[in-house]
N, C-alpha and C. Protein backbone atom coordinates (compact mmCIF):
# COMPACT_ATOMS: atom_id res chain seq x y z
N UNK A 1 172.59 18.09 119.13
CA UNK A 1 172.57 19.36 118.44
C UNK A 1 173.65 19.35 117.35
N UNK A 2 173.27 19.47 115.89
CA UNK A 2 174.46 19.71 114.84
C UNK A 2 174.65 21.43 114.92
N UNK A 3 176.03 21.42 114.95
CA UNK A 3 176.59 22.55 115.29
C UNK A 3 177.66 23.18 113.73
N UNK A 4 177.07 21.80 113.00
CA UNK A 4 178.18 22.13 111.54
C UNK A 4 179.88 21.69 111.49
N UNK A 5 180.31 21.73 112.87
CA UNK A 5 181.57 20.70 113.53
C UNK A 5 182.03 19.75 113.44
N UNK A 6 181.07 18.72 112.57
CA UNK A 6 181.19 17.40 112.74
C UNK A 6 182.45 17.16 111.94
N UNK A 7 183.08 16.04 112.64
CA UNK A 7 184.21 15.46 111.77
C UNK A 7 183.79 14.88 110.23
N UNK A 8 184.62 15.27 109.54
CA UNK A 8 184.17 14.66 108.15
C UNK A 8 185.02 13.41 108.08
N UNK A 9 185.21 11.74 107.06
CA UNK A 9 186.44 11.95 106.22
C UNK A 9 187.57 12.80 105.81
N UNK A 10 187.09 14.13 105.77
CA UNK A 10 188.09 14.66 104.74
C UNK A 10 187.93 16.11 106.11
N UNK A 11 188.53 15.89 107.28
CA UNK A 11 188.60 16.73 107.85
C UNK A 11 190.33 17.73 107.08
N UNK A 12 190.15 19.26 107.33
CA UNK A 12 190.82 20.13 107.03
C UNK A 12 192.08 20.50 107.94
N UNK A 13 192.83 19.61 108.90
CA UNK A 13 193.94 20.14 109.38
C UNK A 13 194.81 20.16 108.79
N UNK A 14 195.89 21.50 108.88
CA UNK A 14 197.25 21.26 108.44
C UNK A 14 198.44 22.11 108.91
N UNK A 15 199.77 21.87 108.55
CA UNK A 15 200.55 21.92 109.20
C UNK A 15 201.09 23.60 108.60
N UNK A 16 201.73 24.20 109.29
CA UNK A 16 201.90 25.85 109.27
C UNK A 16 203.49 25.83 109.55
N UNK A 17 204.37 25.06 108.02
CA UNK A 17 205.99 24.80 108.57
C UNK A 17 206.43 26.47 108.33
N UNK A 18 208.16 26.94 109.66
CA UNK A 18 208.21 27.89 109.09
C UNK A 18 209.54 27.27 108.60
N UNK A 19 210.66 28.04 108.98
CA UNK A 19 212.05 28.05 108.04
C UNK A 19 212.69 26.63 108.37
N UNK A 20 212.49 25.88 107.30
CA UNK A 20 213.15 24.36 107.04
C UNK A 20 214.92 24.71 106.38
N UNK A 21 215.50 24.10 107.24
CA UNK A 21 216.56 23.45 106.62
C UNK A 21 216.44 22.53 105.51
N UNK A 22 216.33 23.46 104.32
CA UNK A 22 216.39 22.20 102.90
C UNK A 22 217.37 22.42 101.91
N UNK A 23 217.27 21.26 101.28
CA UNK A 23 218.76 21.76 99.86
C UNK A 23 218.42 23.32 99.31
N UNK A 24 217.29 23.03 99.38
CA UNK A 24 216.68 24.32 98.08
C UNK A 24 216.98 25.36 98.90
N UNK A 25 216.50 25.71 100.04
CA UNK A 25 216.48 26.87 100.88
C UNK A 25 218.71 27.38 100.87
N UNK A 26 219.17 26.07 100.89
CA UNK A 26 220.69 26.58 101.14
C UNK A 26 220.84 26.72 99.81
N UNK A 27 220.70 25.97 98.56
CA UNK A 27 221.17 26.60 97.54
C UNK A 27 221.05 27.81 97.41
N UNK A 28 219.53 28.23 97.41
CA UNK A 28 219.11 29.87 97.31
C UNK A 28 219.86 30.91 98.34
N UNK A 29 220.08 30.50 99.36
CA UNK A 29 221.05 31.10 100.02
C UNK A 29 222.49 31.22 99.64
N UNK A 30 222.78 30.31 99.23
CA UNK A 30 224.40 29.91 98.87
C UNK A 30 224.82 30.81 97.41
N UNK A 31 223.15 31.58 96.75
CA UNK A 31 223.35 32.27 95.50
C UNK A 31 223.67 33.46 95.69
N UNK A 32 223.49 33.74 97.06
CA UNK A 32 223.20 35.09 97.44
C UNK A 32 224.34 35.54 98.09
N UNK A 33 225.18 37.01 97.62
CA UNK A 33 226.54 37.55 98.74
C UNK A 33 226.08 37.30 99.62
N UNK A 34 224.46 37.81 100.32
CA UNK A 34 224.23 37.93 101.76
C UNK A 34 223.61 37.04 102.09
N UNK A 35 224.00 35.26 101.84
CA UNK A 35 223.29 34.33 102.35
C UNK A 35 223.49 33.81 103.58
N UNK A 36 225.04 34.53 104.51
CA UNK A 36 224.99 33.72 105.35
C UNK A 36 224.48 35.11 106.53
N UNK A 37 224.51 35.51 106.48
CA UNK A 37 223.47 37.01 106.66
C UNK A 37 222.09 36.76 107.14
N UNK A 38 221.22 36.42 105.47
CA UNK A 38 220.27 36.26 105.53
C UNK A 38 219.63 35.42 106.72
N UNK A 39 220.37 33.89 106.39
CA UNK A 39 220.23 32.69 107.06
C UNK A 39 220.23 33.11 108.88
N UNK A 40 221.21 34.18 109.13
CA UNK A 40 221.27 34.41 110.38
C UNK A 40 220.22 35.00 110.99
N UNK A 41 219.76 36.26 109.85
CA UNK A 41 218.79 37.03 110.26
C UNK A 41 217.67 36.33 110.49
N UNK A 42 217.61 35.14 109.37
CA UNK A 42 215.81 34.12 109.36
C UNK A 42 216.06 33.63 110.94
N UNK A 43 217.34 33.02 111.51
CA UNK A 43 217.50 32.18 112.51
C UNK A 43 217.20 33.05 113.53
N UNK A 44 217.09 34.16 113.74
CA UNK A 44 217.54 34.72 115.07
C UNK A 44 215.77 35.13 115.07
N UNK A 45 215.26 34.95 113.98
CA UNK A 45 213.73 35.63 114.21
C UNK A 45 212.76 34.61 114.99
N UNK A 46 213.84 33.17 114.56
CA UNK A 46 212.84 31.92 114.96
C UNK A 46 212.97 31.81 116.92
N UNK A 47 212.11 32.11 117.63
CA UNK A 47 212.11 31.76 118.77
C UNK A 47 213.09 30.76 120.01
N UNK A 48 213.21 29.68 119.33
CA UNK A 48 214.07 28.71 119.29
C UNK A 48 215.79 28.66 118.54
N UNK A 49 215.81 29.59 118.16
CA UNK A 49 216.84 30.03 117.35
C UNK A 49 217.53 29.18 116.33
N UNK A 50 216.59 28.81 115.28
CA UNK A 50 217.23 27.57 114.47
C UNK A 50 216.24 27.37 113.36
N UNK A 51 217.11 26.75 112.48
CA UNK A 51 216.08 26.17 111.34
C UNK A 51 215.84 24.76 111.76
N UNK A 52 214.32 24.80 111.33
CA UNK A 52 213.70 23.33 111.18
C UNK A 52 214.44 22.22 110.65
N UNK A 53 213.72 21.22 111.06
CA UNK A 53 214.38 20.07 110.14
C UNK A 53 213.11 19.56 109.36
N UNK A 54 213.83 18.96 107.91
CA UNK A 54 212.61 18.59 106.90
C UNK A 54 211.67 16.87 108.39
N UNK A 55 212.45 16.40 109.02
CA UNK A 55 212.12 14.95 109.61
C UNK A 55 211.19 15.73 110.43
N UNK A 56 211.08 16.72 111.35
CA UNK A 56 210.22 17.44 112.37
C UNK A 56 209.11 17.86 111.50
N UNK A 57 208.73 18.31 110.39
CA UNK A 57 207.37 18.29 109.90
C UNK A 57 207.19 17.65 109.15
N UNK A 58 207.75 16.68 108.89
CA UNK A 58 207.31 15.07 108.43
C UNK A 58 206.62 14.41 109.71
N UNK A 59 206.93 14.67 110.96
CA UNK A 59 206.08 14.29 112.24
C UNK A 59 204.91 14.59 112.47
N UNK A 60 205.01 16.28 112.38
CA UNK A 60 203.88 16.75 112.32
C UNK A 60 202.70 16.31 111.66
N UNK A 61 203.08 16.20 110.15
CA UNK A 61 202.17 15.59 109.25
C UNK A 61 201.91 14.39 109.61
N UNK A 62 202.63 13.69 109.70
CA UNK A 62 202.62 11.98 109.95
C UNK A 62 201.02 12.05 110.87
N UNK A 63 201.54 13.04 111.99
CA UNK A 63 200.63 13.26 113.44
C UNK A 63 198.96 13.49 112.29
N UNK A 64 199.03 14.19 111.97
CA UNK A 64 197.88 14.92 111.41
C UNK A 64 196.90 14.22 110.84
N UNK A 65 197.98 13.13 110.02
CA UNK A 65 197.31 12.07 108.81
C UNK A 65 197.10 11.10 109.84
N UNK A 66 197.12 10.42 110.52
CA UNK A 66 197.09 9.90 111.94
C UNK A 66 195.72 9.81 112.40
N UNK A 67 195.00 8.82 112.98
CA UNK A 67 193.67 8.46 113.76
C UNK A 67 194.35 9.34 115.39
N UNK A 68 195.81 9.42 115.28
CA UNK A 68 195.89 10.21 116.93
C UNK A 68 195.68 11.38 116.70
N UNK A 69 195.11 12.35 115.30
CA UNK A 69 194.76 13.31 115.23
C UNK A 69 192.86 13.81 115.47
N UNK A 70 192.52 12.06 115.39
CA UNK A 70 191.10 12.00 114.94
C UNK A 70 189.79 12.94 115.89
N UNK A 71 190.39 13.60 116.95
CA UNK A 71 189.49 14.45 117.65
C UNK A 71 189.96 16.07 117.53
N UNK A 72 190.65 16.25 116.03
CA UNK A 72 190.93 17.85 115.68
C UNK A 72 190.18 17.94 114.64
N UNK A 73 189.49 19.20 114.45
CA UNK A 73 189.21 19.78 113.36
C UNK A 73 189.38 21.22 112.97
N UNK A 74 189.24 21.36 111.52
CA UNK A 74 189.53 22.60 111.88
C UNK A 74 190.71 23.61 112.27
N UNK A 75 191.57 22.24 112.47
CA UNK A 75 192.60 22.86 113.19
C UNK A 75 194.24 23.62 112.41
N UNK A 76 194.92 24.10 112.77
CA UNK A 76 195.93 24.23 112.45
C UNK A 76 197.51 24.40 113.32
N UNK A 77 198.00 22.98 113.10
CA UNK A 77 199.74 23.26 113.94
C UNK A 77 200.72 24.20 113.28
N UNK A 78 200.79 24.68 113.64
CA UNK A 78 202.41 25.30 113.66
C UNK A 78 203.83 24.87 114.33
N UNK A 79 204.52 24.88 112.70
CA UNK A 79 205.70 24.21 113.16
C UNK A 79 206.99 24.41 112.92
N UNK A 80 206.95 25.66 113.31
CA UNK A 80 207.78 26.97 113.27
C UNK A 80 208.96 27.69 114.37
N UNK A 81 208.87 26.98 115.03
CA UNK A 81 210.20 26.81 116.12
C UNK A 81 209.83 28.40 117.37
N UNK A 82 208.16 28.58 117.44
CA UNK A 82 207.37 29.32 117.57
C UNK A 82 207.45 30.95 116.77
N UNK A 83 207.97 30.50 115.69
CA UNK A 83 207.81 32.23 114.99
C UNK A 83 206.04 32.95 114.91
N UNK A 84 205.60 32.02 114.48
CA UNK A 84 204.07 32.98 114.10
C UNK A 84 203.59 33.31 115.68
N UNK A 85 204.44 32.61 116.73
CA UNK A 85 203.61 33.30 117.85
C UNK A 85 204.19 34.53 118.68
N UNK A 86 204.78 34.91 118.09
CA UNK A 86 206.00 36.08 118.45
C UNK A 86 205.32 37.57 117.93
């Protein structure tokens, strides 16, 4: 039975990063009176209580682009230190 499911080549997963520890993110913070504020407020929202690291959704992806991904479709990770599930 085709159900429209089928894996393509060019299957559609991808990764759902939330607050990365990056240069850019601290510069923009570092512009701001209330950056170390801000930074606290983003941290305390994240489940896990922390910013990402850029190497942890470089995994993710790695995972995704990956044949050990090859029975997802459709899909989408989140890799967000569980914020979107809060």
């Amino acid at each position: 039975m085709d159900n429209g499911l089928k894996r393509s080549p060019h299957s559609s997963e991808r990764g759902e990063p939330g607050p990365i520890d990056t240069p850019g993110l601290n510069n923009l913070l570092a512009a701001s009176d209330t950056g170390d504020q801000a930074r606290m407020m983003i941290s305390n929202g994240v489940p896990l209580g922390r910013f990402g690291t850029p190497d942890e959704i470089a995994k993710a992806v790695v995972f995704l682009a990956s044949d050990d991904s090859s029975f997802m479709t459709g899909a989408e990770m989140f890799v967000d230190g569980g914020y979107a599930q809060v």
